[in-house]
C-alpha atoms as a PDB file:
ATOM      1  CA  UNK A   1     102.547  91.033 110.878  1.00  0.00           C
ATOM      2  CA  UNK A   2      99.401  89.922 108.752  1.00  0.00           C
ATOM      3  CA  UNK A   3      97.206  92.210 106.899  1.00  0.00           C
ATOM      4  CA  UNK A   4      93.620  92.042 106.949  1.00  0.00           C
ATOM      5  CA  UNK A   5      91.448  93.706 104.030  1.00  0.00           C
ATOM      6  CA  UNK A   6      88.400  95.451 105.591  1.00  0.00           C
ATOM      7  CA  UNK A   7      85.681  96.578 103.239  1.00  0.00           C
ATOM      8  CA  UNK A   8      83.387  99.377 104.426  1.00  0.00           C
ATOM      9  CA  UNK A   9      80.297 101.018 102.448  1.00  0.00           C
ATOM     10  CA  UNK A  10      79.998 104.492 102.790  1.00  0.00           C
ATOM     11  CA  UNK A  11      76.530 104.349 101.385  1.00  0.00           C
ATOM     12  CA  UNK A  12      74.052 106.867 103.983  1.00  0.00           C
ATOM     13  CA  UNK A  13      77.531 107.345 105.966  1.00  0.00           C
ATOM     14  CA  UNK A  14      78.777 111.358 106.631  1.00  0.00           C
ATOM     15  CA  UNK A  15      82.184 111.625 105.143  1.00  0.00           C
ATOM     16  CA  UNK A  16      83.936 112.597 108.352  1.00  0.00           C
ATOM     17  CA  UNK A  17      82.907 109.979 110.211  1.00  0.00           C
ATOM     18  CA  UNK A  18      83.421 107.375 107.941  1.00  0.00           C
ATOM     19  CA  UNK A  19      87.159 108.948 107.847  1.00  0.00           C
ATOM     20  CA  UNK A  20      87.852 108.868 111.484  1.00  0.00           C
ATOM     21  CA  UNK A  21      86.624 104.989 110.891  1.00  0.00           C
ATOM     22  CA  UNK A  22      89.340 104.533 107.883  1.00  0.00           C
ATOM     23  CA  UNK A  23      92.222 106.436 109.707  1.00  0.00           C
ATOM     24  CA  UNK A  24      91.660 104.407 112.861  1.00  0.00           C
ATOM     25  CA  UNK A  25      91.884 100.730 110.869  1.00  0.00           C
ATOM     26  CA  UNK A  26      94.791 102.415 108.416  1.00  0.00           C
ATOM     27  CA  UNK A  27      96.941 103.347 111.568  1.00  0.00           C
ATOM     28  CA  UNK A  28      96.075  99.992 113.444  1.00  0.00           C
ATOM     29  CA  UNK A  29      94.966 101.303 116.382  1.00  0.00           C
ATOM     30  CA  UNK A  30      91.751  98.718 116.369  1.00  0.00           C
ATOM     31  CA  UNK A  31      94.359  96.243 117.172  1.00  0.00           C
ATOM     32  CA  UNK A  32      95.986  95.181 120.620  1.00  0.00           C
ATOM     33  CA  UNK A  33      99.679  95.439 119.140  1.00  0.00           C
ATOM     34  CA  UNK A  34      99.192  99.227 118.167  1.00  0.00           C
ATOM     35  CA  UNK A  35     102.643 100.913 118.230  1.00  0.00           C
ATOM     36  CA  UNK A  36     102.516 104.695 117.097  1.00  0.00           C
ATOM     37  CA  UNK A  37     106.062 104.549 114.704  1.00  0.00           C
ATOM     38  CA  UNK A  38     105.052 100.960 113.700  1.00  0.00           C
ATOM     39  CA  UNK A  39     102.667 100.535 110.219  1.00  0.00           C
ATOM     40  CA  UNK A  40     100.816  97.699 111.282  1.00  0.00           C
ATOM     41  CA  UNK A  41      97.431  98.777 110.012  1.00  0.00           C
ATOM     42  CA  UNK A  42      94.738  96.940 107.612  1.00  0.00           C
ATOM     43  CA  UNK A  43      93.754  97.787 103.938  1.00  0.00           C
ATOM     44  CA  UNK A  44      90.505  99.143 103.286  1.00  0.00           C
ATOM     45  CA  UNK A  45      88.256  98.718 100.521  1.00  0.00           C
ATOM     46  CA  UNK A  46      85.559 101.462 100.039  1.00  0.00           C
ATOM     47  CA  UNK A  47      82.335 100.558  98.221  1.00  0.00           C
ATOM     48  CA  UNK A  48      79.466 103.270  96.802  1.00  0.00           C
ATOM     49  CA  UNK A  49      82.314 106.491  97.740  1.00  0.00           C
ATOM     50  CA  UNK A  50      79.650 108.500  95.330  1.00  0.00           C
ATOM     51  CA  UNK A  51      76.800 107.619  98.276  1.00  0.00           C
ATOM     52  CA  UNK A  52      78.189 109.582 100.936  1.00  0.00           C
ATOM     53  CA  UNK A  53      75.650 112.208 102.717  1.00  0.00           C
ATOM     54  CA  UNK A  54      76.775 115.220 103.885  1.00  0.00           C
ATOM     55  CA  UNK A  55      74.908 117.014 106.921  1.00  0.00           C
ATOM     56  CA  UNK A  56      73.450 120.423 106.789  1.00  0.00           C
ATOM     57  CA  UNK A  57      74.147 122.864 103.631  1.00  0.00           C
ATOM     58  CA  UNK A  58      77.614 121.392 103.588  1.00  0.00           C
ATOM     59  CA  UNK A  59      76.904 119.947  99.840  1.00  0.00           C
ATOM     60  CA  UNK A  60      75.939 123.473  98.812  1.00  0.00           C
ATOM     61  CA  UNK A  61      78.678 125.801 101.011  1.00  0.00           C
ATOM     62  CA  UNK A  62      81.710 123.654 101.322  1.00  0.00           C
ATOM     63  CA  UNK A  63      84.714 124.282  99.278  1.00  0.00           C
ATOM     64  CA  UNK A  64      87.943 122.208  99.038  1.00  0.00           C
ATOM     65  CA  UNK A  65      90.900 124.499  98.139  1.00  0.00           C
ATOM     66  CA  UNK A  66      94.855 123.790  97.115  1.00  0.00           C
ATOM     67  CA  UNK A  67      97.205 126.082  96.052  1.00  0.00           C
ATOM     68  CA  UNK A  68      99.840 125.707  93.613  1.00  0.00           C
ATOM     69  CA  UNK A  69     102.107 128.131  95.226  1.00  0.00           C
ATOM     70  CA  UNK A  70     102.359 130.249  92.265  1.00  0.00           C
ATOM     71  CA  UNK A  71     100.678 133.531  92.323  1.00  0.00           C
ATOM     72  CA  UNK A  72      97.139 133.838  91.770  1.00  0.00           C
ATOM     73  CA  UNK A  73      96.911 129.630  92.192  1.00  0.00           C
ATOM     74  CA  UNK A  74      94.147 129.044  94.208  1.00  0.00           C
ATOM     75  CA  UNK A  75      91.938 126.332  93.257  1.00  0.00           C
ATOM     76  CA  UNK A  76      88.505 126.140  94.623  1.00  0.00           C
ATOM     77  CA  UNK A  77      86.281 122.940  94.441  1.00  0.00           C
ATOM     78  CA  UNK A  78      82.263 123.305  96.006  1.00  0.00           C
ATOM     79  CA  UNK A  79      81.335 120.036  97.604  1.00  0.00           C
ATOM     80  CA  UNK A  80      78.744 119.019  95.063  1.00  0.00           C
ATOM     81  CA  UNK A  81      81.425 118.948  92.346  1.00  0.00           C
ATOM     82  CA  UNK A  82      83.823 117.001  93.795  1.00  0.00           C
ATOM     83  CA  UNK A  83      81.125 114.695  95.041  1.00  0.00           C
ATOM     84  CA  UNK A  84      79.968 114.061  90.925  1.00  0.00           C
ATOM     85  CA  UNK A  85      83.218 113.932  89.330  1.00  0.00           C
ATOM     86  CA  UNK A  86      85.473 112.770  92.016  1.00  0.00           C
ATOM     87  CA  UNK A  87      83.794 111.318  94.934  1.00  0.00           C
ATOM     88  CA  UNK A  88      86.983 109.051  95.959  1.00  0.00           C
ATOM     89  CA  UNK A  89      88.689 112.465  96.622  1.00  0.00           C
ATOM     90  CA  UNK A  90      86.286 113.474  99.228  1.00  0.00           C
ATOM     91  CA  UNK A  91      86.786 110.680 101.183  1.00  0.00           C
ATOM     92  CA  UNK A  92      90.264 110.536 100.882  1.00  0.00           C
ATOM     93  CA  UNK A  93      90.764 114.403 101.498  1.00  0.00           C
ATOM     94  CA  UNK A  94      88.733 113.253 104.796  1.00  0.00           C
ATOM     95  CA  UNK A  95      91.383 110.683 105.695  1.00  0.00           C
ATOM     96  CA  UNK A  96      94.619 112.078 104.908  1.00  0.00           C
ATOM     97  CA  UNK A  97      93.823 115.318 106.955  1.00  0.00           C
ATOM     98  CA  UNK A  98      92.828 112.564 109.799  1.00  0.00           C
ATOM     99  CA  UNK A  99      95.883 110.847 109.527  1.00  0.00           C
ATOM    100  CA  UNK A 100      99.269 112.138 111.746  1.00  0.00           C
ATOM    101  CA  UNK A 101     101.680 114.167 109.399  1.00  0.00           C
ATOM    102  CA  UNK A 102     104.438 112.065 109.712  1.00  0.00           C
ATOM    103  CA  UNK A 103     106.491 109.305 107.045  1.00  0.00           C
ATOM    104  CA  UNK A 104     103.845 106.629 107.210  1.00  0.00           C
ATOM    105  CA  UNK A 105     101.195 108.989 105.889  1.00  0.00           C
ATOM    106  CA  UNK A 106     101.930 108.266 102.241  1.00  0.00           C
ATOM    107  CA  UNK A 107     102.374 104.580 103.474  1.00  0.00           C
ATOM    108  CA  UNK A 108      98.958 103.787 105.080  1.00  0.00           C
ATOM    109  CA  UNK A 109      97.520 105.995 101.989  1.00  0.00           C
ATOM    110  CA  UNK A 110      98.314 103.376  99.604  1.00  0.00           C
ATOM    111  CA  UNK A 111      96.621 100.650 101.683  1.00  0.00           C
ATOM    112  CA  UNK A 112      93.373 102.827 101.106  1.00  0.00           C
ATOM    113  CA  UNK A 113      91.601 101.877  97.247  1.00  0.00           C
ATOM    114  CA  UNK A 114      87.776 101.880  95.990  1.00  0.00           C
ATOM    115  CA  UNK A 115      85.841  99.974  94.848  1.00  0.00           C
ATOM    116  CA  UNK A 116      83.308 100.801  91.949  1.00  0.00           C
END
């Protein structure tokens, strides 16, 4: 099995989209040998991950939450601030909710890096 790198720029490019484009290549099912409890996906390289456009009044009303299971720990995150300090995270918040919950989820993750 050979790897291929793939580099993508998510310059103009909605960040859901351009996840359902990473997950597809990370999984492998762009090639002809695509076997669902196989990892024979590609790395991906992601160049200008601070240029991503978001539709609407997503930037201004969207909210990225975690919880660290202790009482009272709910984190909140608007879009716009996770988009200036962290804009690798939104993309790969995108992808690993895109990806199937399985053992190779952590897997194809590591075959996902930025550029910057």
């Amino acid at each position: 099995m050979s790897r291929h790198t793939i580099t993508l720029d998510a310059a103009g490019m909605a960040p859901g989209r351009l996840a359902t484009k990473i997950a597809m290549i990370l999984m492998g099912k762009h090639k002809p040998t695509y076997t669902p409890h196989l990892d024979e996906g590609d790395k991906v390289v992601i160049e200008n991950a601070a240029l991503v456009h978001f539709t609407g009044k997503k930037i201004d009303q969207k909210l990225y939450r975690h919880h660290s299971n202790y009482p009272g720990g709910l984190k909140e995150a608007p879009a716009k601030k996770m988009l200036k300090e962290k804009p690798e995270n939104v993309i790969r918040l995108a992808v690993i909710k895109m990806l199937p919950k399985n053992k190779l989820r952590d897997l194809r993750m590591q075959r996902l890096t930025f550029k910057k």
